[in-house]
Protein backbone atom coordinates (compact mmCIF):
# COMPACT_ATOMS: atom_id res chain seq x y z
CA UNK A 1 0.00 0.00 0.00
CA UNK A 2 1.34 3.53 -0.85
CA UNK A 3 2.30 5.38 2.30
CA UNK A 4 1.15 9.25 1.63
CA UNK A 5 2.75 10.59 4.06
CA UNK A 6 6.27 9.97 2.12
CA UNK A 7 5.21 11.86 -1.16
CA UNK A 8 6.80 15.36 -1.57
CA UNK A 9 4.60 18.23 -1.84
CA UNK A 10 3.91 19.55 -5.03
CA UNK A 11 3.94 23.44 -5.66
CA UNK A 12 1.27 24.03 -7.82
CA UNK A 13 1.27 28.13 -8.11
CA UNK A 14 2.99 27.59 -11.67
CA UNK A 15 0.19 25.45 -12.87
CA UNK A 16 -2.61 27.43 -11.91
CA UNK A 17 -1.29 30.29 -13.91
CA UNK A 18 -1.03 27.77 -16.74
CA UNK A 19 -2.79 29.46 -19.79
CA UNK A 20 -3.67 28.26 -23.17
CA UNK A 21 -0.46 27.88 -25.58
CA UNK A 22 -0.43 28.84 -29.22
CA UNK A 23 -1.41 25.72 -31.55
CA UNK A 24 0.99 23.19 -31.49
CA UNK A 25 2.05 21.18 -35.35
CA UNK A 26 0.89 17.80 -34.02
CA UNK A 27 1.40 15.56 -36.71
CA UNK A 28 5.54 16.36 -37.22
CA UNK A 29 6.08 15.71 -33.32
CA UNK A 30 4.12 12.22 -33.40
CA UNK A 31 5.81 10.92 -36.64
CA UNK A 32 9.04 12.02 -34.64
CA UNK A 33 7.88 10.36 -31.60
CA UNK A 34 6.89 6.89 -33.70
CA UNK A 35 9.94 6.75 -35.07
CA UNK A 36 11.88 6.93 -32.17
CA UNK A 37 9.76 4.54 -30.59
CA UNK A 38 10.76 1.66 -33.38
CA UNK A 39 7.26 2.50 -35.47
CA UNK A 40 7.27 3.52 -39.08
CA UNK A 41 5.30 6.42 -40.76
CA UNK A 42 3.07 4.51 -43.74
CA UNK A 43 2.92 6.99 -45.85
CA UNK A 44 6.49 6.93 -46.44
CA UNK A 45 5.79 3.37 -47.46
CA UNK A 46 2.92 4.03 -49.65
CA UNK A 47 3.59 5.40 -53.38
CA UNK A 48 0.92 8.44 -54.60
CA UNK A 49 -1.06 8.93 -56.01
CA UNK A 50 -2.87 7.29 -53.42
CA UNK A 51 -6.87 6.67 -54.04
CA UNK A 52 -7.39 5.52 -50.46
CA UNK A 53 -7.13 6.56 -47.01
CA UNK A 54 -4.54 4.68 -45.11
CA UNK A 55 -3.35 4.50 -41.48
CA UNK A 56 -0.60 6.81 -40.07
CA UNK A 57 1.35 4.81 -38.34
CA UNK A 58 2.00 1.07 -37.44
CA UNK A 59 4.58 -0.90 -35.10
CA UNK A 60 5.04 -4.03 -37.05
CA UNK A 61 6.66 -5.81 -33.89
CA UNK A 62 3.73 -5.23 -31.84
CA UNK A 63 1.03 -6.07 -34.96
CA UNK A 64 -0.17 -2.67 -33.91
CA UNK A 65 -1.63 0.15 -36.79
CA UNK A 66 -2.63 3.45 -35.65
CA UNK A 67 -4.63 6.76 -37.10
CA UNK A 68 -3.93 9.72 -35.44
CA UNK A 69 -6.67 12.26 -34.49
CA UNK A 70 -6.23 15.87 -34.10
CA UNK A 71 -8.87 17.90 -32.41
CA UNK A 72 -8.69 21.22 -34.31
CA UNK A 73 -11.04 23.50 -32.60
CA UNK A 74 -10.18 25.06 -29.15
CA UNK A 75 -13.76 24.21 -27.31
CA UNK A 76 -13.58 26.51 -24.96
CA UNK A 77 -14.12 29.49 -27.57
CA UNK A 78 -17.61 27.58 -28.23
CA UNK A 79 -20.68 29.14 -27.60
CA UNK A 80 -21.82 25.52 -26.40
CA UNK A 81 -18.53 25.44 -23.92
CA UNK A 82 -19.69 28.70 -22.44
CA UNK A 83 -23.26 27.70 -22.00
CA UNK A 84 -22.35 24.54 -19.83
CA UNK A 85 -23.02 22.63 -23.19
């Protein structure tokens, strides 16, 4: 069983200042991250023109493919968001 009494405490003063960042190029840092990981980028692997969707990614070791998903809109600027949805 974890013993709380032995964690540090955390100073969280920075983090509640935390604000929103500027957008962030999400794609370049996970084909980065995939590759250093030992996974491949497909479409590096797949000649155009290409008259199909394909997967982004796959770790052939692990029989794993992946798609990645970007969220693209910043919710909290929603009218929805601000209403309590």
């Amino acid at each position: 069983m974890l013993n709380t009494e032995e964690l540090p405490l955390i100073d969280l003063s920075e983090f509640l200042e935390w604000r929103p960042h500027d957008p962030v190029k999400v794609e370049p840092l996970w084909r980065g991250f995939v590759r250093s990981v030992g996974g491949i980028v497909l479409e590096n692997y797949i000649p155009e023109p290409r008259k199909f969707e394909n997967a982004d990614f796959a770790f052939l070791e692990d029989f794993v493919i992946a798609e990645l998903k970007e969220i693209a809109t910043e919710f909290s600027n929603s009218l929805k968001f601000r209403m309590g949805f």
